[in-house]
N, C-alpha and C. Protein backbone atom coordinates (compact mmCIF):
# COMPACT_ATOMS: atom_id res chain seq x y z
N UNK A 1 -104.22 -189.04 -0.19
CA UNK A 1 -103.02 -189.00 0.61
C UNK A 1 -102.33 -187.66 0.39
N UNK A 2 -101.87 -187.16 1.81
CA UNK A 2 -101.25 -185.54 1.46
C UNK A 2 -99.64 -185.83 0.74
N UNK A 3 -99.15 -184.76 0.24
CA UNK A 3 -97.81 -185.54 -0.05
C UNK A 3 -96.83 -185.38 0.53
N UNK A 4 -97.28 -184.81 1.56
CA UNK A 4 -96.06 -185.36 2.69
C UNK A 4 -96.15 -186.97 3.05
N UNK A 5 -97.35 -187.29 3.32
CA UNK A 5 -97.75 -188.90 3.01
C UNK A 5 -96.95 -189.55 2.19
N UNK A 6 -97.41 -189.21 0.89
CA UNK A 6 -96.93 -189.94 -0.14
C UNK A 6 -95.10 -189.74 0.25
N UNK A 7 -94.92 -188.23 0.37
CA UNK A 7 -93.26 -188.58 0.15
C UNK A 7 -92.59 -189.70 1.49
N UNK A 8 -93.16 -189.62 2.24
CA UNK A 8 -92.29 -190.29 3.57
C UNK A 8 -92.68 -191.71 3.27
N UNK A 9 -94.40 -192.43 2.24
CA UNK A 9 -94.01 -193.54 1.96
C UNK A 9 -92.85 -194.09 0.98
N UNK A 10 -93.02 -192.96 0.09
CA UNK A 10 -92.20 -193.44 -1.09
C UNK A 10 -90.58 -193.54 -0.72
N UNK A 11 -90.33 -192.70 0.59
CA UNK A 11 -88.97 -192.40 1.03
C UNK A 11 -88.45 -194.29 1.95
N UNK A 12 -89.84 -194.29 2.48
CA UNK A 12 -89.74 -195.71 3.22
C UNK A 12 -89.70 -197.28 2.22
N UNK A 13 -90.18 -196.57 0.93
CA UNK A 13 -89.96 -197.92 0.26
C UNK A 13 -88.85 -198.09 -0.79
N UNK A 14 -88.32 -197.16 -0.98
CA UNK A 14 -86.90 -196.34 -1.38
C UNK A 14 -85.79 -196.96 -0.29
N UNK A 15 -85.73 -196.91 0.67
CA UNK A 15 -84.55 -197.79 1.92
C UNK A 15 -85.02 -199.08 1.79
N UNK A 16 -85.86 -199.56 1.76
CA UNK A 16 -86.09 -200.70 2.19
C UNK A 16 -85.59 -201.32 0.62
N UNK A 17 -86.49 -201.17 -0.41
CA UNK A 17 -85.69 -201.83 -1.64
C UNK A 17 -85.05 -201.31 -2.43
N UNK A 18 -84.66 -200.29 -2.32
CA UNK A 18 -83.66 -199.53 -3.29
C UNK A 18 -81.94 -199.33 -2.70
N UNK A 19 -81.83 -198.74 -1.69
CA UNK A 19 -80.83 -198.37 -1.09
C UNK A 19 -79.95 -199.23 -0.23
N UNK A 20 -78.65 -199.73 -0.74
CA UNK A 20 -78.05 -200.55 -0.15
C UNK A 20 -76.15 -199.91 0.45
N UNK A 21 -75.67 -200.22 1.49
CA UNK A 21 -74.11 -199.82 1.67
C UNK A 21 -73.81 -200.88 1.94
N UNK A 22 -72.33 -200.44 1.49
CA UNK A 22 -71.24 -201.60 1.53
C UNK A 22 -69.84 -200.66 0.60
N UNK A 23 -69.28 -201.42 -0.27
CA UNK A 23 -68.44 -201.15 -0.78
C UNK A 23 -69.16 -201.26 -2.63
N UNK A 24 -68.88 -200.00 -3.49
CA UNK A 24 -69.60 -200.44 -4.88
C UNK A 24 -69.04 -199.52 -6.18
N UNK A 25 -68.89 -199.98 -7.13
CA UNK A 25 -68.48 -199.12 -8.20
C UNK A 25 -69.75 -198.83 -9.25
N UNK A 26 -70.01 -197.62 -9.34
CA UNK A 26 -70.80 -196.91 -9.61
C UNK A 26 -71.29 -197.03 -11.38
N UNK A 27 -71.41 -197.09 -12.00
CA UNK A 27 -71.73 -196.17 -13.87
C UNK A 27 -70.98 -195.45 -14.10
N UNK A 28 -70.60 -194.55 -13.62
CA UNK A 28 -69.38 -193.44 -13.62
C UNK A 28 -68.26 -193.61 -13.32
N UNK A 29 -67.75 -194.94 -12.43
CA UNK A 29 -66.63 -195.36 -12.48
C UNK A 29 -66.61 -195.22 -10.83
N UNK A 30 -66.52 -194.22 -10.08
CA UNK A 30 -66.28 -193.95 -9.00
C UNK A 30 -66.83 -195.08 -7.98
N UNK A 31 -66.65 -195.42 -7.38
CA UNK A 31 -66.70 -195.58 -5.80
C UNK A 31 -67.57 -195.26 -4.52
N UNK A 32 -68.39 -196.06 -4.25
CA UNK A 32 -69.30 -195.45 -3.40
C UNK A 32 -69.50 -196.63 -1.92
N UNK A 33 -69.65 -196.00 -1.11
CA UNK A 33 -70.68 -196.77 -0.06
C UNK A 33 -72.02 -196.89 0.28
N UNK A 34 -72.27 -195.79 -0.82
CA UNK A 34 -74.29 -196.13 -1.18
C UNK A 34 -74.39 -196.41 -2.97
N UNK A 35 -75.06 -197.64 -2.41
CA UNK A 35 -75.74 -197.85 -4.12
C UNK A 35 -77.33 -197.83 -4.10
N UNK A 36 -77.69 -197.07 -5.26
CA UNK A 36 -79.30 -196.71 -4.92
C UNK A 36 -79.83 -197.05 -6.43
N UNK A 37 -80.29 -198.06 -6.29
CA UNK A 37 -80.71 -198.86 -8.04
C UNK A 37 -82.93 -198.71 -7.48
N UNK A 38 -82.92 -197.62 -8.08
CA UNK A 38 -84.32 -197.09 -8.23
C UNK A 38 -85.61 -197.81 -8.66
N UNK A 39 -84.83 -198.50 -9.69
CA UNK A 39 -85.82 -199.07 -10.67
C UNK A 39 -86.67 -200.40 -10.17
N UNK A 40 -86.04 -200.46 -8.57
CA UNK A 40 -86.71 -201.69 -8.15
C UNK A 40 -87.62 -201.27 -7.42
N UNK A 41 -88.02 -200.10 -6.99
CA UNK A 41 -89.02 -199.43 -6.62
C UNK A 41 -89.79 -198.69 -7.66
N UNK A 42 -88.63 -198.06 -8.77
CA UNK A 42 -89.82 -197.72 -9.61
C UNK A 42 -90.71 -198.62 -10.70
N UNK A 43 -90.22 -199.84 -10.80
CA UNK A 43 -90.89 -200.88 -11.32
C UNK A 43 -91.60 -201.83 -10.59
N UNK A 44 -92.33 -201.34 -9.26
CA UNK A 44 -92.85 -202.28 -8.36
C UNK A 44 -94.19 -201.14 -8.28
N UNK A 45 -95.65 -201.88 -8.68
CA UNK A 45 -96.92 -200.78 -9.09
C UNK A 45 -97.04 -199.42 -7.66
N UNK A 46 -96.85 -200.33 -6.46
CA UNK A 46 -97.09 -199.20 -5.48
C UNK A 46 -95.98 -197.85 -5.78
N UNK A 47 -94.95 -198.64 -5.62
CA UNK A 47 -93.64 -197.55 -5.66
C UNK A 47 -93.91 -196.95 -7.27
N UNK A 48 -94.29 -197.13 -8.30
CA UNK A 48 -94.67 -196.31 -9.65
C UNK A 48 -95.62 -195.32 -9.07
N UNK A 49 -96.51 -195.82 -8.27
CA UNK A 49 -98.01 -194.96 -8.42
C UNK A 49 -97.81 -193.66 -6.96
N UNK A 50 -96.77 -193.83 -6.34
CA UNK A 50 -96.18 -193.09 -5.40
C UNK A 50 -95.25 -191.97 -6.16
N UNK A 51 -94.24 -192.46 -7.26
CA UNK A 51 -93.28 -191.81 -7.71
C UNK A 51 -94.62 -190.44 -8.80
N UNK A 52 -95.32 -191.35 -9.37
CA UNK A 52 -96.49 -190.49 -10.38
C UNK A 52 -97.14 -189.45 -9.52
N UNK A 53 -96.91 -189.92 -8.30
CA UNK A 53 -98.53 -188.87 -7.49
C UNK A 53 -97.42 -187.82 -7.21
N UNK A 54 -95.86 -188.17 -6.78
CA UNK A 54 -95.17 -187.08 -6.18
C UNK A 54 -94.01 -186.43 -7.28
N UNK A 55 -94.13 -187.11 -7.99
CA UNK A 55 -93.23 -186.31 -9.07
C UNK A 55 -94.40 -184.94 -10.05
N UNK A 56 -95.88 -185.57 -10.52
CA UNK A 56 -96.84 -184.69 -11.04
C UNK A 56 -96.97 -183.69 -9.85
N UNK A 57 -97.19 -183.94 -8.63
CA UNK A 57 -97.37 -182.75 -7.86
C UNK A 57 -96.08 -181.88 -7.48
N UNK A 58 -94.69 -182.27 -7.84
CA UNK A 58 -93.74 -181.77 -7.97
C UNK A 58 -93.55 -180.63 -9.15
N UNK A 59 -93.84 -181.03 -10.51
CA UNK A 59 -93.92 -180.45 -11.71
C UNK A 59 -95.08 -179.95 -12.83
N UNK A 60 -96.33 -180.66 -12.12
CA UNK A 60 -97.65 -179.70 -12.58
C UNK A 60 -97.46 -178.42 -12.81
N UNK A 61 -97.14 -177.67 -12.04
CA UNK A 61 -97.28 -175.80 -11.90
C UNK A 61 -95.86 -175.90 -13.28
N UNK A 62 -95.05 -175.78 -13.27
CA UNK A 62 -94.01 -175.94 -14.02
C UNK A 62 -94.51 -176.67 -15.49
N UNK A 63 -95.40 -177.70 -15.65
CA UNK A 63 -95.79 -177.58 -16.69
C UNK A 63 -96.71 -176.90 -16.83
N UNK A 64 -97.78 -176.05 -16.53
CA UNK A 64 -98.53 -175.43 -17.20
C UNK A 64 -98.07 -173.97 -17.17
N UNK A 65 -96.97 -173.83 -16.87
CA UNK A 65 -96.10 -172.22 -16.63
C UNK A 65 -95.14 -172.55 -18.23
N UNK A 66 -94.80 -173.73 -18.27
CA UNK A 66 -93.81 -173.63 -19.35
C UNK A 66 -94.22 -174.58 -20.59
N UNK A 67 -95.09 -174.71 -20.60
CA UNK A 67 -95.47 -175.48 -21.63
C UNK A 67 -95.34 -176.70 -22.10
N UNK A 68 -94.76 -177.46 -21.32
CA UNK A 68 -93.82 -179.04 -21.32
C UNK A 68 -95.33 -179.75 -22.24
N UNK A 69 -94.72 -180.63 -23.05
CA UNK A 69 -95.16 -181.27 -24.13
C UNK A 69 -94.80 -182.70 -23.88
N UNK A 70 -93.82 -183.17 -23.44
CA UNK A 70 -93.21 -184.39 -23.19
C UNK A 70 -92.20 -184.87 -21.85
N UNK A 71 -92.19 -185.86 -21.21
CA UNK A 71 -91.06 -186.21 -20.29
C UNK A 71 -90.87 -187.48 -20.80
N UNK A 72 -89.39 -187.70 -20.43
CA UNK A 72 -88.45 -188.86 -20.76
C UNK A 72 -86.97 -188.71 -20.67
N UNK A 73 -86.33 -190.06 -20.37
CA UNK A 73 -84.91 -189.94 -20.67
C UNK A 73 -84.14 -191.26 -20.45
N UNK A 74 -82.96 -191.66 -20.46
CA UNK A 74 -82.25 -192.64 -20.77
C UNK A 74 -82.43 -193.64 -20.34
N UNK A 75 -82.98 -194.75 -21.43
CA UNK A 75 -83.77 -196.08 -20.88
C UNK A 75 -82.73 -196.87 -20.27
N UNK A 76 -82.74 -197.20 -18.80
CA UNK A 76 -83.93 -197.62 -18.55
C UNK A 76 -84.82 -197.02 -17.22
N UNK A 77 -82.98 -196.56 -16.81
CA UNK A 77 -83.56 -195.99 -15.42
C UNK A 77 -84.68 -194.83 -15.39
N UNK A 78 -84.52 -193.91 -16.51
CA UNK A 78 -85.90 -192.94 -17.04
C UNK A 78 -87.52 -193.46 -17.08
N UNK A 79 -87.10 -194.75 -17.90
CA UNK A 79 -88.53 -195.08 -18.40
C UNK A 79 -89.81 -195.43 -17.42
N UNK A 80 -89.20 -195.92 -16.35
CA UNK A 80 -90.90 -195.70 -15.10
C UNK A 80 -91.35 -195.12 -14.57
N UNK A 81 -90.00 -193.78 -14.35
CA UNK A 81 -90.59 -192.84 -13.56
C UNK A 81 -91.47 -192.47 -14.61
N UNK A 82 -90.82 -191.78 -16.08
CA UNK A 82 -91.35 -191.01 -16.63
C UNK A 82 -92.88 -191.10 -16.96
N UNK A 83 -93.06 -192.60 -17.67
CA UNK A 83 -94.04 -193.06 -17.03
C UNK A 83 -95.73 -192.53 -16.34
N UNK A 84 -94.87 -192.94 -15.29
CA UNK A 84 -95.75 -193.01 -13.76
C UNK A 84 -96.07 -191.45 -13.98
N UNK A 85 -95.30 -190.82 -14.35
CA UNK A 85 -95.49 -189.05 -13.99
C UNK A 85 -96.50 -189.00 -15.41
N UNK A 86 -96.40 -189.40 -16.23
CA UNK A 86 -97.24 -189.28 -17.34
C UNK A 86 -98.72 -189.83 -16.88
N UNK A 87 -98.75 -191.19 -16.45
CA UNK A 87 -100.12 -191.19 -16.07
C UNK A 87 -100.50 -190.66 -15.09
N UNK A 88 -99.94 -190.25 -14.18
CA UNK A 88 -101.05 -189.19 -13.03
C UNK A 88 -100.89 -188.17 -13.88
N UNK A 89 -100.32 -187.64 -14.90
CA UNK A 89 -100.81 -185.85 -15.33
C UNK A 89 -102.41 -186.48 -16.52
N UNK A 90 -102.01 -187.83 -16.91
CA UNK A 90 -103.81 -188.01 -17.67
C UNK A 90 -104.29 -188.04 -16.78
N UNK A 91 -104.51 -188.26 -15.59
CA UNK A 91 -105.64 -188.81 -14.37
C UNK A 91 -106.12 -187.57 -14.48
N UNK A 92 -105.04 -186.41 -13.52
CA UNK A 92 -104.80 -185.54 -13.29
C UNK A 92 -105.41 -184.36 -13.91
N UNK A 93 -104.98 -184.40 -15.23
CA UNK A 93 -104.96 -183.35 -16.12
C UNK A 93 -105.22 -183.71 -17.60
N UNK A 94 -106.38 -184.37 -17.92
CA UNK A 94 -106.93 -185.20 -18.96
C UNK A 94 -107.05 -184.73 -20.40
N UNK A 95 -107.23 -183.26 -20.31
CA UNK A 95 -106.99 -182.33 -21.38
C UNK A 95 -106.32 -182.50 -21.79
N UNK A 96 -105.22 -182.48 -21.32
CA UNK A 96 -103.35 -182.01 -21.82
C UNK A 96 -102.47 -182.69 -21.02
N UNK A 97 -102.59 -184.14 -20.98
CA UNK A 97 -101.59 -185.20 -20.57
C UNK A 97 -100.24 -184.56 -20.81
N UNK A 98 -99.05 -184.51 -20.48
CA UNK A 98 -97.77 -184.80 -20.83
C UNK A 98 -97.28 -186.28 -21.96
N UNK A 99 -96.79 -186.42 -22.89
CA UNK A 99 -96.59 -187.65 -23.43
C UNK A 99 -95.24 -187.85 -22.60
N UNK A 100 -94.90 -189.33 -22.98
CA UNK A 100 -93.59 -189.73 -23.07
C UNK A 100 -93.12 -190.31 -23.56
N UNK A 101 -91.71 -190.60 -23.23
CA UNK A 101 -90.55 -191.24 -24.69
C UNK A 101 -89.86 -191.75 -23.88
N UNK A 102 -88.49 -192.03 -24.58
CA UNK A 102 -87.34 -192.98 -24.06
C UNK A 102 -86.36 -192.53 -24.76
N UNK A 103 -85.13 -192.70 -24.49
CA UNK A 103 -83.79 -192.50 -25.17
C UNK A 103 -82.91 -193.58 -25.06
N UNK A 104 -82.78 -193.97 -26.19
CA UNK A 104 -82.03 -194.81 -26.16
C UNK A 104 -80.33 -194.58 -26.22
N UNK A 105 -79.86 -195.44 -25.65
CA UNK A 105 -78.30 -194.99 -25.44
C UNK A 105 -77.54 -194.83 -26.72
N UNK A 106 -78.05 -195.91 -27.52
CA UNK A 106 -77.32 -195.33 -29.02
C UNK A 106 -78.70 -195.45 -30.32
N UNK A 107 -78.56 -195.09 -31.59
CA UNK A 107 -79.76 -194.71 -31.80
C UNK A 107 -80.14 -196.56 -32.79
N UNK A 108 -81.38 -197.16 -32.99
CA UNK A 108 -81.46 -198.12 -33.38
C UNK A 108 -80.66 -198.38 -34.67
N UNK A 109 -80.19 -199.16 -34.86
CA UNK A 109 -79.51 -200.27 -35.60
C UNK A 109 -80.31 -201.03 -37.07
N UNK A 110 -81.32 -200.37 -36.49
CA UNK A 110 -82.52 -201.09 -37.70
C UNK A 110 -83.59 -200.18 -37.85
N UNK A 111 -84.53 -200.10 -39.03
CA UNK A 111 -85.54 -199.52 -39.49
C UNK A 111 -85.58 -198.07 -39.58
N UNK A 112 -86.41 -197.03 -38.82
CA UNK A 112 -85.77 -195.98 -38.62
C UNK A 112 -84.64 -195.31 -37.96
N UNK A 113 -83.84 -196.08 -37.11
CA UNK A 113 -82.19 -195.70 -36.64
C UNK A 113 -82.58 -194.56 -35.57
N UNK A 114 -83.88 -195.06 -35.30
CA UNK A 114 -84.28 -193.43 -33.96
C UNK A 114 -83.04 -193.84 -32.81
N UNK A 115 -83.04 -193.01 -32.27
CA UNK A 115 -82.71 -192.66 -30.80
C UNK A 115 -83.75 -192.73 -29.32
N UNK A 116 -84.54 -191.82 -30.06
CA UNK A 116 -85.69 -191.37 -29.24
C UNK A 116 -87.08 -192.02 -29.92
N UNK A 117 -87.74 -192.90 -28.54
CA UNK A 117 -88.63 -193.29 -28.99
C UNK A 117 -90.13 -193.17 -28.53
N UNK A 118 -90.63 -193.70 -28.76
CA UNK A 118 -92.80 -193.07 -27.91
C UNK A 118 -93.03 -191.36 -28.50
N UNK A 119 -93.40 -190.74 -27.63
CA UNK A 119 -94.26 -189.58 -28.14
C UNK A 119 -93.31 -188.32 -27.64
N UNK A 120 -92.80 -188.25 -29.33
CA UNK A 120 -91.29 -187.08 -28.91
C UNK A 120 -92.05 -186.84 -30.49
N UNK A 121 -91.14 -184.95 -30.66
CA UNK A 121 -91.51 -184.41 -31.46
C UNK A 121 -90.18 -183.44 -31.81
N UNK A 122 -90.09 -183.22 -32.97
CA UNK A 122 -89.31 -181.84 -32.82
C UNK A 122 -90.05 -180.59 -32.49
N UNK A 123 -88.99 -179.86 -31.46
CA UNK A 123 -90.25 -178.66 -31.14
C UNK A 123 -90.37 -178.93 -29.78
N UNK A 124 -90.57 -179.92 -29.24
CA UNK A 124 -91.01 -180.33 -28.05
C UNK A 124 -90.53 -179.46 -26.84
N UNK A 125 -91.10 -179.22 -25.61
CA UNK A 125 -90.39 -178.67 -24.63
C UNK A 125 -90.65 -179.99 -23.92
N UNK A 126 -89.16 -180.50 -22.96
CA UNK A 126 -89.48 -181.75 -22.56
C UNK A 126 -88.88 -181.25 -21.21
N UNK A 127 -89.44 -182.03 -20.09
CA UNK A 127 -88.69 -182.65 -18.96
C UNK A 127 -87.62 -183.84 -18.99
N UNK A 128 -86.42 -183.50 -19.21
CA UNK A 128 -85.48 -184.60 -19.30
C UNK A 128 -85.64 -185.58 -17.46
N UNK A 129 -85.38 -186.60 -17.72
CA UNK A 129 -85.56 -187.87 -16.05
C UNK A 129 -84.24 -188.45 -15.92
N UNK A 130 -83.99 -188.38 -14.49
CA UNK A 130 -82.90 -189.25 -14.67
C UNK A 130 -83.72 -190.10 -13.24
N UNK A 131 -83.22 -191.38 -12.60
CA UNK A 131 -83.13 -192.18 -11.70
C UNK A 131 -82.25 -191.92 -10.66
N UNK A 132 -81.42 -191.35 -11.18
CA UNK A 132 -80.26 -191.29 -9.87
C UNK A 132 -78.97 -190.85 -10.70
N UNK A 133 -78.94 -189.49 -9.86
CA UNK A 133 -77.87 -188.85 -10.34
C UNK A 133 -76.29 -188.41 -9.44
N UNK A 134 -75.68 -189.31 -10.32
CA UNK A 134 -73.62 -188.96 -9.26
C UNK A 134 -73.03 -187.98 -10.06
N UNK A 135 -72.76 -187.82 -11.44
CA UNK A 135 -72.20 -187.27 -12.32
C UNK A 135 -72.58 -186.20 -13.25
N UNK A 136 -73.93 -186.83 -13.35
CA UNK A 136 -74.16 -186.66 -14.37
C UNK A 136 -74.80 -186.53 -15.92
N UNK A 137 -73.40 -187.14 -15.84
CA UNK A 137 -73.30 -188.07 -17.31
C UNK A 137 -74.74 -188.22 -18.02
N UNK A 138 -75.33 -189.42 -17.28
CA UNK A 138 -76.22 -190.13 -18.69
C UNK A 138 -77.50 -189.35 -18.49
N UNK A 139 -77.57 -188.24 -17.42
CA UNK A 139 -78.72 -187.19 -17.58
C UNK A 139 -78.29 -186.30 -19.11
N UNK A 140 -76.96 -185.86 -19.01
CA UNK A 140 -76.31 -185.18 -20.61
C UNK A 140 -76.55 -185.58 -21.63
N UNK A 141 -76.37 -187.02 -21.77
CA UNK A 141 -76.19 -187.77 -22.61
C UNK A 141 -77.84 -187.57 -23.34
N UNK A 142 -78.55 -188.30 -22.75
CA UNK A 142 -80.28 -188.17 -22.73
C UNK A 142 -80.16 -186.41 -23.34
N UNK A 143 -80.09 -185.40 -22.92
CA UNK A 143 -80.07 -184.04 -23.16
C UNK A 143 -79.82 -183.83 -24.36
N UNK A 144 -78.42 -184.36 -24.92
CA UNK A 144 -77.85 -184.12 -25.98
C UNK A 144 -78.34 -185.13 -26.95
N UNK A 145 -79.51 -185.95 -26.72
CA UNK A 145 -79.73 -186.58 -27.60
C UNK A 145 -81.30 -185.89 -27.90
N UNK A 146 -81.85 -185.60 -27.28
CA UNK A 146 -83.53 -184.76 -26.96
C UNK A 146 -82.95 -183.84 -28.15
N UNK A 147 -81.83 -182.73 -27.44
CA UNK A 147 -81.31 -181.97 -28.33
C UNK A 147 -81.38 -181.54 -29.76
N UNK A 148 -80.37 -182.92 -29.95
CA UNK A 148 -80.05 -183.36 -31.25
C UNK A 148 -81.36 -183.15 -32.12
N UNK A 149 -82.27 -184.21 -31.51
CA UNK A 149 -83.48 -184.40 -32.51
C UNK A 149 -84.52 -183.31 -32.48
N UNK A 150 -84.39 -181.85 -32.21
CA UNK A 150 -84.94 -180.73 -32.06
C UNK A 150 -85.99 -180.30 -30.48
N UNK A 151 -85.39 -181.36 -29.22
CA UNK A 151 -86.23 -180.58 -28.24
C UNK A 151 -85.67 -179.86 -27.27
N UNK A 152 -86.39 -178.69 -26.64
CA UNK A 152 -85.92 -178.20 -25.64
C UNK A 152 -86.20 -178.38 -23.97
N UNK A 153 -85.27 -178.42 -23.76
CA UNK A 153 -85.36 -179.08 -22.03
C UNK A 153 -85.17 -177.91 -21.64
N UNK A 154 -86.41 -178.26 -20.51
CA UNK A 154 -87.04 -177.07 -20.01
C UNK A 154 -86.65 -177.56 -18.12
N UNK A 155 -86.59 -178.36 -17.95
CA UNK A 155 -85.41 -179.10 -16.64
C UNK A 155 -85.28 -180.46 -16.38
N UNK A 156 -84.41 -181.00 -15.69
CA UNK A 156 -84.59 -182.11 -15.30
C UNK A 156 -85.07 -182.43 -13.70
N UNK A 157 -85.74 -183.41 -14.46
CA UNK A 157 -86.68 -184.27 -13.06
C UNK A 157 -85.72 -185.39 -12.39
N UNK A 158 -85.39 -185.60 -11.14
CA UNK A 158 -84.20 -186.84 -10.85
C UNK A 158 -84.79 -187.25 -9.51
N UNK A 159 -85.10 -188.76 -9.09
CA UNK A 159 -85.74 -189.34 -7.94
C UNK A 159 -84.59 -188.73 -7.06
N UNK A 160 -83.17 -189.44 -7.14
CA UNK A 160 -82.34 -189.61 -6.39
C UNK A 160 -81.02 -188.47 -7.12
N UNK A 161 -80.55 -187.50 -5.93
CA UNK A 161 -79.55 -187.12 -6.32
C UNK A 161 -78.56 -187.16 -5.49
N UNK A 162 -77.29 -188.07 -5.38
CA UNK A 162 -76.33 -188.58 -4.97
C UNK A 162 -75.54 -187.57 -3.96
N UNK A 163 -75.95 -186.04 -4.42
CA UNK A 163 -75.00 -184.99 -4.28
C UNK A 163 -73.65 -185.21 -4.31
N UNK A 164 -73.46 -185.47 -5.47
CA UNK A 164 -71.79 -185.75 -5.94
C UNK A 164 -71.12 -185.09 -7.22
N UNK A 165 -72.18 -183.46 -7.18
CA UNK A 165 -71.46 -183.03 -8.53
C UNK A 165 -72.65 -182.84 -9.24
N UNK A 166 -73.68 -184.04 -9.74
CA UNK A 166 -74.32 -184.44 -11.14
C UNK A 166 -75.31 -182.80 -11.60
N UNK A 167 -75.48 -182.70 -10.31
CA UNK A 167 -76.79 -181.26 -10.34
C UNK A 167 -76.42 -180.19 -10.57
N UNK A 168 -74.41 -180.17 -9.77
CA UNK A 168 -74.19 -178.72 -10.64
C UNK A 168 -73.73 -179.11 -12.41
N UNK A 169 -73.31 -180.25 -12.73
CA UNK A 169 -72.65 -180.34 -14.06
C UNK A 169 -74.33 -179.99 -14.91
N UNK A 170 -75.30 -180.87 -14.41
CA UNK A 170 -76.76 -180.03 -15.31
C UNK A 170 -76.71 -178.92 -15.44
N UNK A 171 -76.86 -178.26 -14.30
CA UNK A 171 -77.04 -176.84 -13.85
C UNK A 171 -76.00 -175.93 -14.77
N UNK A 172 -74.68 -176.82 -15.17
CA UNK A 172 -74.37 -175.56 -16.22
C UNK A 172 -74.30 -175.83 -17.26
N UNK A 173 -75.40 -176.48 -17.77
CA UNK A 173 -75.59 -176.07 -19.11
C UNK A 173 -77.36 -175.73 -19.19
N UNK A 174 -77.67 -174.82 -17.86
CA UNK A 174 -78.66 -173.89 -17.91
C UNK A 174 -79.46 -174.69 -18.27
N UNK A 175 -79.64 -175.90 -17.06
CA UNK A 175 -80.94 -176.78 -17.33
C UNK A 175 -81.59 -176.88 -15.46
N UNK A 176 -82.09 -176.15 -15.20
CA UNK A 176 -82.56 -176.36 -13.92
C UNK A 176 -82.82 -177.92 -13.54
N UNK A 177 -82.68 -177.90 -12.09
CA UNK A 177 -82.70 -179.77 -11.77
C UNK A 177 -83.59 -179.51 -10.29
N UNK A 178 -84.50 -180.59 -10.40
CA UNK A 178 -85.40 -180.59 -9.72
C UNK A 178 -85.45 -182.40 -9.49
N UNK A 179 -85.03 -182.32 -7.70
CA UNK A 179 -85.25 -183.30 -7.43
C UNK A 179 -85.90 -184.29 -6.48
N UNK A 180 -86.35 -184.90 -6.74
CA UNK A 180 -87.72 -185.63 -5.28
C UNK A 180 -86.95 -185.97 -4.09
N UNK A 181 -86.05 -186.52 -4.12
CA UNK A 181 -84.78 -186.90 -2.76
C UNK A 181 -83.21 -186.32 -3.41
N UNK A 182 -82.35 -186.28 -2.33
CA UNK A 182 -80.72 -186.04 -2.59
C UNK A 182 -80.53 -187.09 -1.19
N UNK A 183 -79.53 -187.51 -1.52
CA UNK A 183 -78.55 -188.30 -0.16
C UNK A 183 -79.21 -187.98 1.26
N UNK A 184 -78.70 -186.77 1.33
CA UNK A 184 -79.14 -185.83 2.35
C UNK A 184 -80.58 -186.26 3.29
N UNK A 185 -81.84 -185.90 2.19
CA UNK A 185 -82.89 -186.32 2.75
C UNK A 185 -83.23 -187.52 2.74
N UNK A 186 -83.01 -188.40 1.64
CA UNK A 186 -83.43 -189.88 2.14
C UNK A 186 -82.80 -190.68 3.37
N UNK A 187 -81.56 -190.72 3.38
CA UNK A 187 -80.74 -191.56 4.51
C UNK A 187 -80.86 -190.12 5.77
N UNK A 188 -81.74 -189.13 5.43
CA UNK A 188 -81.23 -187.74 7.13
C UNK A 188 -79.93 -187.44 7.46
N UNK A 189 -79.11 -186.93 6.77
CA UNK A 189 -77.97 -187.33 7.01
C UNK A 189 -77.71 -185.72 7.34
């Protein structure tokens, strides 16, 4: 499938189960008339294996230009894409898979007290993920926790970007943002 294919399916199964209006209060507090909860497409195998084929052909060249070692970011909305993009780069690129991880919102409570969990390293150059971005916020959050534990984000990957801010607040703290849809193109607006 070309990925213009892939993107206009993945865009069609994205409205149909992801994207809803009405009246809604957001994670961030704000207010919206679109709510776009990802994870019901990215946790449904077609919509994973769509997000993997078009997010790896999104960021292949970019990883082998920059060396990316890992993708992941704030469980939960992170964890399928990241995922999905991890197994098409083994299909893909069997040598030198990308690993991935998870971030947890606060760091465990028990045993080792990680934060960050699966195949993270210090050192790492990572692709930070978000699901859907209004603010922000819990793309930072994820950042400053990668951070913390010695990796460098080399950009973020985001299905959905709200265009409400979230891409320039990345953007200045000199993290390029790269994203598969914005408002804009999914609904044509």
């Amino acid at each position: 499938m070309s990925n213009e294919a892939t993107r206009q399916q993945l865009k069609a199964m994205l409205l149909e189960k992801s994207v809803r209006t009405g009246e809604f209060t957001l994670a961030s507090g704000k207010t919206s008339d679109l709510y776009i909860d990802c994870r019901i497409t990215a946790l449904d195998p077609v919509g994973a294996n769509l997000i993997g084929q078009l997010g790896w052909d999104t960021v292949k060249e970019k990883v082998a230009e920059l060396g990316i070692d890992a993708i992941g970011g704030m469980t939960m909305g992170a964890d399928p894409i990241s995922l999905a993009v991890g197994m098409t780069s083994a299909v893909q690129n069997p040598e030198a898979p990308i690993q991935v991880f998870t971030v947890r919102k606060e760091p465990k409570g028990h045993g080792r007290g990680k934060q960050i969990e699966g195949n993270f390293k210090e050192g790492d150059t990572i692709i930070v993920v978000d699901d859907v971005i209004t603010t922000g916020g819990s793309t930072l959050k994820a950042v400053d926790a990668i951070e913390a534990a010695g990796g460098k984000v080399a950009f973020a990957l985001i299905l959905v970007d709200r265009e409400e801010g979230g891409r320039e607040a990345i953007e200045a703290r000199d993290i390029p943002v790269v994203s598969l849809f914005s408002r804009s193109t999914l609904l044509d607006e």
